[in-house]
C-alpha atoms as a PDB file:
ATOM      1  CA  UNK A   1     -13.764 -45.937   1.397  1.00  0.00           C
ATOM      2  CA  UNK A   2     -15.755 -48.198   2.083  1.00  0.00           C
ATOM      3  CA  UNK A   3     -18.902 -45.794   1.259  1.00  0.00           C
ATOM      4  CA  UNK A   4     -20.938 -47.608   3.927  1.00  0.00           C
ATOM      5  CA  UNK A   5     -18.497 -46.863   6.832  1.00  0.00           C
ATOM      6  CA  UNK A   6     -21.453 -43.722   6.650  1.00  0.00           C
ATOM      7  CA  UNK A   7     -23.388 -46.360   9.206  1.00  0.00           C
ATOM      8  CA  UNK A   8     -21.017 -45.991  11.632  1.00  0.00           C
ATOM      9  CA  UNK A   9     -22.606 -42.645  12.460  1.00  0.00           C
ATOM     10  CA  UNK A  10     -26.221 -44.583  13.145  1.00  0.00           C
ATOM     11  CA  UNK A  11     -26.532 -43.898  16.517  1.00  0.00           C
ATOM     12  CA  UNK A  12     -25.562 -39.906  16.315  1.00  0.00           C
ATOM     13  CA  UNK A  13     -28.375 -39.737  13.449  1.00  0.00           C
ATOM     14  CA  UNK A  14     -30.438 -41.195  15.491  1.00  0.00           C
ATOM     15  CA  UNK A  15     -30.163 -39.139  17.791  1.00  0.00           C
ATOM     16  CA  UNK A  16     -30.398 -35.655  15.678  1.00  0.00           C
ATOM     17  CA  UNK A  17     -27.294 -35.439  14.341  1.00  0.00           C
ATOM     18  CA  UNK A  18     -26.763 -34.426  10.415  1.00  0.00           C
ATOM     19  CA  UNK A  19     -24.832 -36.775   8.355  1.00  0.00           C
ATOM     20  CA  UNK A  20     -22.606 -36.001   5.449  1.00  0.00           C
ATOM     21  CA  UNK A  21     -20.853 -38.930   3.203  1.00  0.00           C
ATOM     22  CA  UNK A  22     -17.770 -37.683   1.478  1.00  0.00           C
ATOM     23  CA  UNK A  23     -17.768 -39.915  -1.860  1.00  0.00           C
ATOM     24  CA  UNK A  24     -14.336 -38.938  -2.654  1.00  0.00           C
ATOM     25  CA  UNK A  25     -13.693 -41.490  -5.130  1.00  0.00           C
ATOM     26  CA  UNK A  26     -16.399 -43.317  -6.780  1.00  0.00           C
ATOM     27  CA  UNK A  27     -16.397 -47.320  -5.392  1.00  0.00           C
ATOM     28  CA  UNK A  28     -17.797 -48.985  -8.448  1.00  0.00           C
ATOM     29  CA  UNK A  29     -15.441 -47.156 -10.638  1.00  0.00           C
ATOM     30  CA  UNK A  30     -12.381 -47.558  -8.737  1.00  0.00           C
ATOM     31  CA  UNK A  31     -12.569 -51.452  -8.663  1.00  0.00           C
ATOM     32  CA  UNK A  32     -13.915 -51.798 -12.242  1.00  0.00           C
ATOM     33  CA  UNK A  33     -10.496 -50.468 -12.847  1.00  0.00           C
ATOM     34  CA  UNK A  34      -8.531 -52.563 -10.812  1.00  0.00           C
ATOM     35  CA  UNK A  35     -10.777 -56.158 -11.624  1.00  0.00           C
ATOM     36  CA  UNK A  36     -12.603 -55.081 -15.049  1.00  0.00           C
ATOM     37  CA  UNK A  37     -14.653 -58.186 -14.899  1.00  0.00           C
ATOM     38  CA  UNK A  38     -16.370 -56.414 -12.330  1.00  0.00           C
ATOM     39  CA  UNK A  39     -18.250 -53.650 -13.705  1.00  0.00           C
ATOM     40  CA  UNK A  40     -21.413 -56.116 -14.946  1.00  0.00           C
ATOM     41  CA  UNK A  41     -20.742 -58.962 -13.030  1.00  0.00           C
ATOM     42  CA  UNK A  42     -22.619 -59.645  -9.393  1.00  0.00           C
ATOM     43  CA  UNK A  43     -19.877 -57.605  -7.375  1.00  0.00           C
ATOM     44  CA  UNK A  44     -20.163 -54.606  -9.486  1.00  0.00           C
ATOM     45  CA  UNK A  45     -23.968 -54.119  -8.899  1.00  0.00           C
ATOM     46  CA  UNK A  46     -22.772 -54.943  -5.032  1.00  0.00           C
ATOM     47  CA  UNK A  47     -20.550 -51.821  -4.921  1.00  0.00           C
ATOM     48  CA  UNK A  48     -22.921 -50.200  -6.929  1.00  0.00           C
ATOM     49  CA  UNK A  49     -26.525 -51.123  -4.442  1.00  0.00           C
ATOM     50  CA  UNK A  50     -23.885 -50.562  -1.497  1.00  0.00           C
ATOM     51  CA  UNK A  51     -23.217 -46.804  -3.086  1.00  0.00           C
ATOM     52  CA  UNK A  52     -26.764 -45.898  -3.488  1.00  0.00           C
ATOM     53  CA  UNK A  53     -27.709 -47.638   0.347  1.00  0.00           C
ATOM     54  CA  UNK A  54     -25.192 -45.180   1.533  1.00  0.00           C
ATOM     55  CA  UNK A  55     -25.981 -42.157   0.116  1.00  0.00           C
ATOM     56  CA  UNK A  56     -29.735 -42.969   1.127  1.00  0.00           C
ATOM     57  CA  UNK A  57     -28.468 -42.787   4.729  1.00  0.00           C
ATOM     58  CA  UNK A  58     -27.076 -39.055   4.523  1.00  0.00           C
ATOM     59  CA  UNK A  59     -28.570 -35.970   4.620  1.00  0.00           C
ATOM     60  CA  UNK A  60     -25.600 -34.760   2.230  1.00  0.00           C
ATOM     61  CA  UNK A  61     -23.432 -36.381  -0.711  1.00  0.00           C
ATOM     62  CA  UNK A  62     -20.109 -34.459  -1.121  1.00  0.00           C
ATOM     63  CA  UNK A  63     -18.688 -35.362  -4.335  1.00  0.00           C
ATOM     64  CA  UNK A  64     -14.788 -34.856  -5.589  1.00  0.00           C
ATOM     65  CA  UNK A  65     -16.091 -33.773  -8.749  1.00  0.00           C
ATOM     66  CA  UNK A  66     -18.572 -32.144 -11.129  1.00  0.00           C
ATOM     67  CA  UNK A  67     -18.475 -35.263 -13.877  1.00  0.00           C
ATOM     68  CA  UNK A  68     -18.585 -37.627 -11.052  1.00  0.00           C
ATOM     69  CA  UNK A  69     -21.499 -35.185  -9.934  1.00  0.00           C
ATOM     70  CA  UNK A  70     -23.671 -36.545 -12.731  1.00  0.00           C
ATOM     71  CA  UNK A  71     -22.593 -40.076 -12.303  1.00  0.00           C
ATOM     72  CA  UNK A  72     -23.721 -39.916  -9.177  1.00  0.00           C
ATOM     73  CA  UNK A  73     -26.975 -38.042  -9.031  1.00  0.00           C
ATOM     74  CA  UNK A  74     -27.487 -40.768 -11.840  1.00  0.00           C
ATOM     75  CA  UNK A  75     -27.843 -43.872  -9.941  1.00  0.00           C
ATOM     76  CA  UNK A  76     -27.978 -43.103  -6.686  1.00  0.00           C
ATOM     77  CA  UNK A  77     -28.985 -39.727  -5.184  1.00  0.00           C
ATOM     78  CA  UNK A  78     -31.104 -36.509  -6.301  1.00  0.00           C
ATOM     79  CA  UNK A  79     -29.499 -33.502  -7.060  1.00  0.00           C
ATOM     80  CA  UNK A  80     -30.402 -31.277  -4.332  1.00  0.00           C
ATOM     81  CA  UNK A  81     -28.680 -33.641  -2.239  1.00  0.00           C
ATOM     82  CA  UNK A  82     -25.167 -33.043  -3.116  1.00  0.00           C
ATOM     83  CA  UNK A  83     -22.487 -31.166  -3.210  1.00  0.00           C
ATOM     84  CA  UNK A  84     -18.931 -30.671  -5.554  1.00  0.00           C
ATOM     85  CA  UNK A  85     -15.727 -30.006  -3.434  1.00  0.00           C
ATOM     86  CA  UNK A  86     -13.021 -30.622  -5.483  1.00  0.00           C
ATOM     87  CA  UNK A  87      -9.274 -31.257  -3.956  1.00  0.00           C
ATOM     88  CA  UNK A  88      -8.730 -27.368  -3.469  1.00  0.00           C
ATOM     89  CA  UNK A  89      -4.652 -27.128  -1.800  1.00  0.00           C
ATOM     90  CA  UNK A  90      -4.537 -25.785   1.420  1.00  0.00           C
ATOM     91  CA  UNK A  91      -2.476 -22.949   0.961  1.00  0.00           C
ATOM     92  CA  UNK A  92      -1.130 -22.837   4.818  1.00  0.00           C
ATOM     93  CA  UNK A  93       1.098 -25.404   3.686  1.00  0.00           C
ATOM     94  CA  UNK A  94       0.964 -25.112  -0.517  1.00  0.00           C
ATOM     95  CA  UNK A  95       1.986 -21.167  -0.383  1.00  0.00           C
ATOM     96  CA  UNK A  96       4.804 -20.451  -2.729  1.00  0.00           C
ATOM     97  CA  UNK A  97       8.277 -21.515  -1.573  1.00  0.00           C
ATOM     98  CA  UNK A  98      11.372 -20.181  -3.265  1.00  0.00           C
ATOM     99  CA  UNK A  99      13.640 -22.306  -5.619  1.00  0.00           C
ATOM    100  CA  UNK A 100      16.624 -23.228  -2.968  1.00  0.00           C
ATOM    101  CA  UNK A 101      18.697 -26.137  -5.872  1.00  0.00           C
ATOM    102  CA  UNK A 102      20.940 -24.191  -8.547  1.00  0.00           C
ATOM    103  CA  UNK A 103      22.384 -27.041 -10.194  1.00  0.00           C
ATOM    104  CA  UNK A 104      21.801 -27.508 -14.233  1.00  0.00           C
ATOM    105  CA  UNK A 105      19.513 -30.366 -13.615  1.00  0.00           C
ATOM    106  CA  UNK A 106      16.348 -30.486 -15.647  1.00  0.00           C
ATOM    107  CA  UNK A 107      14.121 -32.404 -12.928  1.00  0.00           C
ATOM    108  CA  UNK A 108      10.522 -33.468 -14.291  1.00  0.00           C
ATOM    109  CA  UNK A 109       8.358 -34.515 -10.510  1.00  0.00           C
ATOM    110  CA  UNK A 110       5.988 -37.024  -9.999  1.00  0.00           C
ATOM    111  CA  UNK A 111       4.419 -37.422  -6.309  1.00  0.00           C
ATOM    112  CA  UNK A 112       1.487 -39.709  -5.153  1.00  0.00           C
ATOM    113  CA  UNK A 113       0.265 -43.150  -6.144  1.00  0.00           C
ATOM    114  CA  UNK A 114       1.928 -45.401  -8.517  1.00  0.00           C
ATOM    115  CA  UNK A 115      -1.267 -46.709  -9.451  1.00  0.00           C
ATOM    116  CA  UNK A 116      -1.415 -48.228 -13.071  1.00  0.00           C
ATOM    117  CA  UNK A 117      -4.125 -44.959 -13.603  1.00  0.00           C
ATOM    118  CA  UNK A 118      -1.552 -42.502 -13.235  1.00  0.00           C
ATOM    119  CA  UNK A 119       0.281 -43.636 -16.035  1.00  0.00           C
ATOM    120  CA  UNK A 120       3.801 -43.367 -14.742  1.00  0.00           C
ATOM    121  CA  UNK A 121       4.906 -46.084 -16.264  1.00  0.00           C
ATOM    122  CA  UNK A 122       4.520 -43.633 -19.448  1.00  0.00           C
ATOM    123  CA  UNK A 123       7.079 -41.096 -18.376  1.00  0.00           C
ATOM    124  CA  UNK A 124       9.478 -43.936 -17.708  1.00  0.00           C
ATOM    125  CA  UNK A 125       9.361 -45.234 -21.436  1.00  0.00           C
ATOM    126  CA  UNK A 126       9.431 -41.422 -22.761  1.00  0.00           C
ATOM    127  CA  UNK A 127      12.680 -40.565 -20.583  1.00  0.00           C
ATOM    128  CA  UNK A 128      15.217 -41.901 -23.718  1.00  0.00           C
ATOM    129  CA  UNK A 129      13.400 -39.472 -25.526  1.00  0.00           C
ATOM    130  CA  UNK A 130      13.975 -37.186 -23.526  1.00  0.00           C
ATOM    131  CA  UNK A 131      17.327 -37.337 -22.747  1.00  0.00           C
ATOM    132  CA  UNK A 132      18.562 -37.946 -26.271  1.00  0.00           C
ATOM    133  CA  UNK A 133      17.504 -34.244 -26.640  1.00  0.00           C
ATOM    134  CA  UNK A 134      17.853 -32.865 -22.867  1.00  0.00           C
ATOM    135  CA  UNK A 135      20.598 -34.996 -21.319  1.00  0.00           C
ATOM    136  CA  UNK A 136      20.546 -33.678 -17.888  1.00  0.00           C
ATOM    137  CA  UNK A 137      16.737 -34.432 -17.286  1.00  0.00           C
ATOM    138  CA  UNK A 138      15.807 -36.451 -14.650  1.00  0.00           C
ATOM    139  CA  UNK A 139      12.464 -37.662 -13.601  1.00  0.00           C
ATOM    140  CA  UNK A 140      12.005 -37.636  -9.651  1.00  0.00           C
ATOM    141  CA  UNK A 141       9.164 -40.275  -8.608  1.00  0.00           C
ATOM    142  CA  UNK A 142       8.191 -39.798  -4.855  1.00  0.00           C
ATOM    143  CA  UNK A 143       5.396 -42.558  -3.942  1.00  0.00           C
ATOM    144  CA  UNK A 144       7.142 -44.864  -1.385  1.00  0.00           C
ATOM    145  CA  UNK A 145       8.608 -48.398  -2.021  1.00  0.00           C
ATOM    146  CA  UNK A 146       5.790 -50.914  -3.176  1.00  0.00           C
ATOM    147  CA  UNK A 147       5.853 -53.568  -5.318  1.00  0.00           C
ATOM    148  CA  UNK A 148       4.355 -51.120  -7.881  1.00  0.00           C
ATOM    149  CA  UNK A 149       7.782 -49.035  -7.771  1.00  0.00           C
ATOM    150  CA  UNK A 150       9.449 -52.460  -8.085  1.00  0.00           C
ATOM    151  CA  UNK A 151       7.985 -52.901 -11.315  1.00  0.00           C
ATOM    152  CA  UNK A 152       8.513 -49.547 -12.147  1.00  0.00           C
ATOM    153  CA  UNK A 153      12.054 -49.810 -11.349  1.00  0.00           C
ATOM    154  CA  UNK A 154      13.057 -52.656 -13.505  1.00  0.00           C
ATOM    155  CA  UNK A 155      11.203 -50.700 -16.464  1.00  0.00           C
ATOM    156  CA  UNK A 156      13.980 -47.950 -15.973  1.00  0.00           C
ATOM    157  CA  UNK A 157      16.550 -50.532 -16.201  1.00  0.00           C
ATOM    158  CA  UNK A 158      15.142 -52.348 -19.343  1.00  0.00           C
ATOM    159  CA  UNK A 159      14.786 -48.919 -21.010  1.00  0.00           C
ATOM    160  CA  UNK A 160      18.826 -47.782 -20.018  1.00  0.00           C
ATOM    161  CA  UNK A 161      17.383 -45.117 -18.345  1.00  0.00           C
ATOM    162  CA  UNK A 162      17.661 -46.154 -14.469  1.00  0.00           C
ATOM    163  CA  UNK A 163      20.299 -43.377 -13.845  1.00  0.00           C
ATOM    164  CA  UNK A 164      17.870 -40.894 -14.742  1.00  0.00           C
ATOM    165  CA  UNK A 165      14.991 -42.315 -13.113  1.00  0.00           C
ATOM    166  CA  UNK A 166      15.220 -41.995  -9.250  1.00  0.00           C
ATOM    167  CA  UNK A 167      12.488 -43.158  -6.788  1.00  0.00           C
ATOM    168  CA  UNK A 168      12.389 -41.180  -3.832  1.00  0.00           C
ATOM    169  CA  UNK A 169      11.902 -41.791   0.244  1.00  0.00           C
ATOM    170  CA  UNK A 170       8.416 -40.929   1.359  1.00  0.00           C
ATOM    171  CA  UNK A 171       8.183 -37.894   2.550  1.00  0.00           C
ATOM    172  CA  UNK A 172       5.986 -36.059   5.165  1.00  0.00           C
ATOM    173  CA  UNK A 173       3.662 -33.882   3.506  1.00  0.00           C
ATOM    174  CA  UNK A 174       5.050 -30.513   4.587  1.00  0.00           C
ATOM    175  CA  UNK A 175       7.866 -31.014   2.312  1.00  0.00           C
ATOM    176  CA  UNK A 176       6.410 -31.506  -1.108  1.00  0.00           C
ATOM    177  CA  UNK A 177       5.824 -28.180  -1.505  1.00  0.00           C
ATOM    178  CA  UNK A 178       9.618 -27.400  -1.125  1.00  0.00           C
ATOM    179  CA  UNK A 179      10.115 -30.259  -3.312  1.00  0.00           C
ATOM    180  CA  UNK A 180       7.627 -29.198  -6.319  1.00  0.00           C
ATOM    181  CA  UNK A 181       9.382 -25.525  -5.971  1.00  0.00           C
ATOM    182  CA  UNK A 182      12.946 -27.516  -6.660  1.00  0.00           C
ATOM    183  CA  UNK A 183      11.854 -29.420  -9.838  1.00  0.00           C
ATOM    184  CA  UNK A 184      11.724 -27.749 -13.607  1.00  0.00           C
ATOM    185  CA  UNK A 185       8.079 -29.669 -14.979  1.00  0.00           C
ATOM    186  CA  UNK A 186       5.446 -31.607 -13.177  1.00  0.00           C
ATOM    187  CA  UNK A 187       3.512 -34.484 -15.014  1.00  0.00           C
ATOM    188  CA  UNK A 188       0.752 -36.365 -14.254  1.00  0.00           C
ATOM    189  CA  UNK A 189       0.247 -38.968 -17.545  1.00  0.00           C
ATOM    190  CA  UNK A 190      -2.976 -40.517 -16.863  1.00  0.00           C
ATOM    191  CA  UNK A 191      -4.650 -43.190 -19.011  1.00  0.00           C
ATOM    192  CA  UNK A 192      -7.475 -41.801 -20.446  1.00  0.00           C
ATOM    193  CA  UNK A 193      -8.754 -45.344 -20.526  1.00  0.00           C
ATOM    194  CA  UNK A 194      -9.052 -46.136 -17.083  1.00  0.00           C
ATOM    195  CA  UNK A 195     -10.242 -44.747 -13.749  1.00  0.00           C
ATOM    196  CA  UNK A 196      -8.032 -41.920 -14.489  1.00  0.00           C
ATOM    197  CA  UNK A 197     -10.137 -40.159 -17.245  1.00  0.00           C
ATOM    198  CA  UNK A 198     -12.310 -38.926 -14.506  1.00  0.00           C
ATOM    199  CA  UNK A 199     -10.595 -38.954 -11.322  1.00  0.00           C
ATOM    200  CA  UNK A 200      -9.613 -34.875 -10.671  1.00  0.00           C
ATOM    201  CA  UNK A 201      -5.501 -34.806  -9.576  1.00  0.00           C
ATOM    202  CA  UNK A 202      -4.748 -32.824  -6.322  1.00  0.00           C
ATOM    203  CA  UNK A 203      -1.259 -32.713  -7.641  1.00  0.00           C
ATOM    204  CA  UNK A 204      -1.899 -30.528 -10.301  1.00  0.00           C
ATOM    205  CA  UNK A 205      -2.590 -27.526  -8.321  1.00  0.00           C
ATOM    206  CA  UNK A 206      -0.208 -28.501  -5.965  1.00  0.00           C
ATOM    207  CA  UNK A 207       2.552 -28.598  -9.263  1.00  0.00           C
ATOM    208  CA  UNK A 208       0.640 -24.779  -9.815  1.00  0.00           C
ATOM    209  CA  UNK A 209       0.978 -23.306  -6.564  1.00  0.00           C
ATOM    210  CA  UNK A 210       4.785 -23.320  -6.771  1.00  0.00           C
ATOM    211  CA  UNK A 211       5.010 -21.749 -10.035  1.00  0.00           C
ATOM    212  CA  UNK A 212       6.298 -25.112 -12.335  1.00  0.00           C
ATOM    213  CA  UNK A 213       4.609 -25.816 -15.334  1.00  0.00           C
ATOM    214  CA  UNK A 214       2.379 -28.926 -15.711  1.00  0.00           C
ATOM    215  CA  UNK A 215       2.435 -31.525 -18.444  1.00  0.00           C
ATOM    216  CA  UNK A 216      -0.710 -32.983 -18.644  1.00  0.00           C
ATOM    217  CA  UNK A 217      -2.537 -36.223 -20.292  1.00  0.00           C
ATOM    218  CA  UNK A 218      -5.433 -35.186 -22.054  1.00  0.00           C
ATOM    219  CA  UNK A 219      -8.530 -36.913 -20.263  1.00  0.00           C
ATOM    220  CA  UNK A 220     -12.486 -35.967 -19.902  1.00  0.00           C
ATOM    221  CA  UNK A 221     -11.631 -34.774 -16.327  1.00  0.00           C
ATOM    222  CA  UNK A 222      -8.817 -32.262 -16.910  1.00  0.00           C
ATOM    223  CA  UNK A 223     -10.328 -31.089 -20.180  1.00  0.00           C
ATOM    224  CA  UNK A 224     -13.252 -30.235 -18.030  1.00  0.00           C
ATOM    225  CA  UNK A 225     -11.063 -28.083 -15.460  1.00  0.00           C
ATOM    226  CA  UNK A 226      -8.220 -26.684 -16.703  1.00  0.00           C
ATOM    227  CA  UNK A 227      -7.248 -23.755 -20.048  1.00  0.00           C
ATOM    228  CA  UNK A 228      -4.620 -25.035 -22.695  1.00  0.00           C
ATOM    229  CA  UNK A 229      -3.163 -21.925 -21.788  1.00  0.00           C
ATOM    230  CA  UNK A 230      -2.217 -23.032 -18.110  1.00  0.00           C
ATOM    231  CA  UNK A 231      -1.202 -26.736 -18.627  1.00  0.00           C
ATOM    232  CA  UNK A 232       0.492 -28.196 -21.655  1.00  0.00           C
ATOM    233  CA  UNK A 233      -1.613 -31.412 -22.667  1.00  0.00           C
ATOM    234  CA  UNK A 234      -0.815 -34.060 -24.670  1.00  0.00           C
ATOM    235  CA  UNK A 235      -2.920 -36.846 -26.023  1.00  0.00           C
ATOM    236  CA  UNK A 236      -3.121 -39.658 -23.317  1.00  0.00           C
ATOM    237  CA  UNK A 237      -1.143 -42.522 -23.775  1.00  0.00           C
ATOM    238  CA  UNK A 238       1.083 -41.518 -26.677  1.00  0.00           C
ATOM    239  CA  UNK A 239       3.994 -41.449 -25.736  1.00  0.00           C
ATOM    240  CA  UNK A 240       6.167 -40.068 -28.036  1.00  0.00           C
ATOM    241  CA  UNK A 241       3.686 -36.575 -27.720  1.00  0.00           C
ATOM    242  CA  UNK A 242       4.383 -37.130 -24.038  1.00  0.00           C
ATOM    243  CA  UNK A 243       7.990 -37.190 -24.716  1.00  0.00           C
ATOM    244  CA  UNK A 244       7.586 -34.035 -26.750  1.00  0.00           C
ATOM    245  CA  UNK A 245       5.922 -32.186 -24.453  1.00  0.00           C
ATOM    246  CA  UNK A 246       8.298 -32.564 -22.097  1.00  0.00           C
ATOM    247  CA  UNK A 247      11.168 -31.482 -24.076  1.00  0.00           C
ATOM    248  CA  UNK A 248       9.011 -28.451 -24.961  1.00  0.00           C
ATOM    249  CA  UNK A 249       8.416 -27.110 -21.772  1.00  0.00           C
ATOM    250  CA  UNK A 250      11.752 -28.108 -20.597  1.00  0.00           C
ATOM    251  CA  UNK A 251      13.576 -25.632 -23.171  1.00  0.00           C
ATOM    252  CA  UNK A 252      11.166 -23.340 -23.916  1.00  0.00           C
ATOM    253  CA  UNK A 253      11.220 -20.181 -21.270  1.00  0.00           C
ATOM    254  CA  UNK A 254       8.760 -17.988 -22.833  1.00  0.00           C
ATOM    255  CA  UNK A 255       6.471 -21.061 -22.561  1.00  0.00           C
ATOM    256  CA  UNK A 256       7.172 -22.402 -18.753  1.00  0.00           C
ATOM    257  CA  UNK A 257       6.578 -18.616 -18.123  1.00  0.00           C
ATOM    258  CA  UNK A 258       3.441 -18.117 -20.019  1.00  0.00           C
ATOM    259  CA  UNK A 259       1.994 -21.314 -18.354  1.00  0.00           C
ATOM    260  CA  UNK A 260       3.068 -20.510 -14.970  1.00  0.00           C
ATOM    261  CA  UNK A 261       1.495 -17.213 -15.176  1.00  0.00           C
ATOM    262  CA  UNK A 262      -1.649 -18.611 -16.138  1.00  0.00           C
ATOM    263  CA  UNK A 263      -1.773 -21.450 -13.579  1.00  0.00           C
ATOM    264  CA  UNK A 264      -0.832 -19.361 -11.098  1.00  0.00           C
ATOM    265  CA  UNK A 265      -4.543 -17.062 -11.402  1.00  0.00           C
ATOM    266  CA  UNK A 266      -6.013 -20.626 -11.458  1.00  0.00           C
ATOM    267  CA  UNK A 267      -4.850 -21.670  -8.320  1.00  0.00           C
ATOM    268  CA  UNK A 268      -5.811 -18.354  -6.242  1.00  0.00           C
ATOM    269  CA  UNK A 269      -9.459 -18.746  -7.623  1.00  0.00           C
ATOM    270  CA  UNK A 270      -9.414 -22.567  -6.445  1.00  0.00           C
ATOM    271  CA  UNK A 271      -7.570 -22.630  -2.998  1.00  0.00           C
ATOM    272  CA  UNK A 272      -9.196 -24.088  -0.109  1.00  0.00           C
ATOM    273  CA  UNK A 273      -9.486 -20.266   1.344  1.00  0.00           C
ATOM    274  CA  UNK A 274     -12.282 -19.587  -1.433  1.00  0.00           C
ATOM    275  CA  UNK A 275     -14.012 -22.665  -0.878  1.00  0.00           C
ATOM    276  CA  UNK A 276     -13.858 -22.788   3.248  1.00  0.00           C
ATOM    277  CA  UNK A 277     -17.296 -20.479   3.225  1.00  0.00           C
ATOM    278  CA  UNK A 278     -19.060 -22.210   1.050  1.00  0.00           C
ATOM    279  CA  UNK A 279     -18.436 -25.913   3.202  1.00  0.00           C
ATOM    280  CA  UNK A 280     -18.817 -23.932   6.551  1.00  0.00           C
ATOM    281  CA  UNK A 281     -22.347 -22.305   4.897  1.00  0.00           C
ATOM    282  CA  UNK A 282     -23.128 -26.163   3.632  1.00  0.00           C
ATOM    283  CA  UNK A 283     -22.730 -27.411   7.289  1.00  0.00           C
ATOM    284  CA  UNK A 284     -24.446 -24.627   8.843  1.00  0.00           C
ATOM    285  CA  UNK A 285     -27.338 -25.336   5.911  1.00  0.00           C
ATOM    286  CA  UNK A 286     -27.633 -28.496   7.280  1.00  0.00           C
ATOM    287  CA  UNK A 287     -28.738 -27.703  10.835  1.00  0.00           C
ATOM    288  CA  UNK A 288     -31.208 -25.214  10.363  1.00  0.00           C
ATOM    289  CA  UNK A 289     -33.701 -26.426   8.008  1.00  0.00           C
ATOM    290  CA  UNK A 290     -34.970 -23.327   6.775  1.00  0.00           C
ATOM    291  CA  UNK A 291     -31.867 -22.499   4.948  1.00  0.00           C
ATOM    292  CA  UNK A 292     -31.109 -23.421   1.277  1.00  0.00           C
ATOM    293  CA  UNK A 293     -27.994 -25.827   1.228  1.00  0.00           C
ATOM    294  CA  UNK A 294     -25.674 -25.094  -1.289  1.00  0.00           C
ATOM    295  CA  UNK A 295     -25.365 -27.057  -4.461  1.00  0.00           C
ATOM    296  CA  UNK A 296     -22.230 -26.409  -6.208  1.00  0.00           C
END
């Protein structure tokens, strides 16, 4: 983002070369979340004209998503144009690590933004919950100090659950992997009523390529993608069923095995090594003119 940094290729396109704009999350969206005065107001049609003048200027839309596929090829470019690539892990550095902590810790993981979307804020008020009925759960929160995790923070200690809660260090991103391996659950509790609901969550297959189960908010996006038999949703924004879930998958074996299982022939069907041929064959497309380009 910004979509139209796409005219800083102008002078390669004019001289021959292809162009391909990576709308990786949708503008208009995104800030309708963050300023929802925006989405009819003057700056909304802005981001929305600045979207479509963008994606006029490349030979090829990639798009994060297939339900922010149709949104797109809605308002601003034609089908044939574009492209779905979601957020496949690279398994080079998301291969399975073995489990290395032995302590009786119950450790539920979140890593990434702190955005108000993702809804961790949620977990947080669910954790007395949860430890009234699994007191050595802890939920690890790795997304850098912000003024976000400030907030966060002080939510811990109005809830009496700050010794539980523990905001880690950022980390370099050859770690997480290790990390995810070490933790019991991984949970991504986004707000179905916000930019979440359609935004698709790298961190889920990253959770599923090192064999933890995933508790997962129940939005139009993740419905879309993933089996009830590989995650273990619960309705977004309640948090009590959040809480729930949590305790679920934390004592049940037979279930954190059953879901692993599953997620685990999800991941090896959506890895960045079965989609590599299809971008490669998309760029190649591209250049000669005589081939079809790829659509999905």
């Amino acid at each position: 983002m910004p979509d139209f940094i796409v005219f800083t290729a102008i002078i390669a396109r004019l001289r021959g070369a292809k162009v391909i704009l990576d709308l990786h999350d949708l503008v208009p969206e995104l800030y309708a979340d963050k300023k929802p005065g925006w989405r009819q107001s003057f700056a909304g049609h802005l981001l929305r004209w600045e979207e479509k003048t963008s994606a006029r200027f490349a030979q090829h839309l990639i798009i994060s998503n297939h339900l922010w596929l149709k949104t797109v090829t809605g308002r601003s470019a034609a089908t044939e144009k574009c492209s779905v690539f979601v957020n496949n892990v690279d398994t080079r550095i998301f291969y399975p690590r073995k489990r290395v902590r032995s302590d009786d810790r119950r450790i539920i993981l979140f890593h990434g933004s702190l955005s108000y979307h993702q809804g961790v804020d949620l977990v947080i008020r669910a954790m007395p919950t949860v430890l009234a009925r699994v007191p050595q759960a802890e939920f690890h929160v790795y997304g850098g100090p912000s003024k976000r995790s400030e907030e966060l923070g002080r939510l811990a200690r109005d809830l009496g659950v700050e010794k539980a809660v523990r905001f880690q260090e950022g980390v370099v991103l050859d770690e997480i992997p290790q990390i995810i391996a070490d933790a019991d659950v991984g949970t991504v509790a986004k707000r179905a009523d916000s930019f979440g609901n359609l935004a698709y969550s790298t961190k889920i297959l990253e959770f599923m390529s090192q064999g933890i189960p995933v508790v997962l908010a129940r939005t139009e996006i993740d419905q879309y993608y993933f089996a009830e038999t590989a995650v273990r949703f619960f309705p977004s924004g309640d948090v009590p069923a959040l809480a729930d879930a949590l305790v679920e998958v934390l004592l049940d074996s037979e279930l954190r095995d059953r879901l692993t299982r599953n997620a685990t022939g999800y991941v090896q069907g959506n890895s960045w090594l079965s989609r590599k041929q299809a971008y490669c064959a998309l760029v190649d497309a591209l250049c000669d003119r005589e081939t079809v380009v790829p659509s999905v």
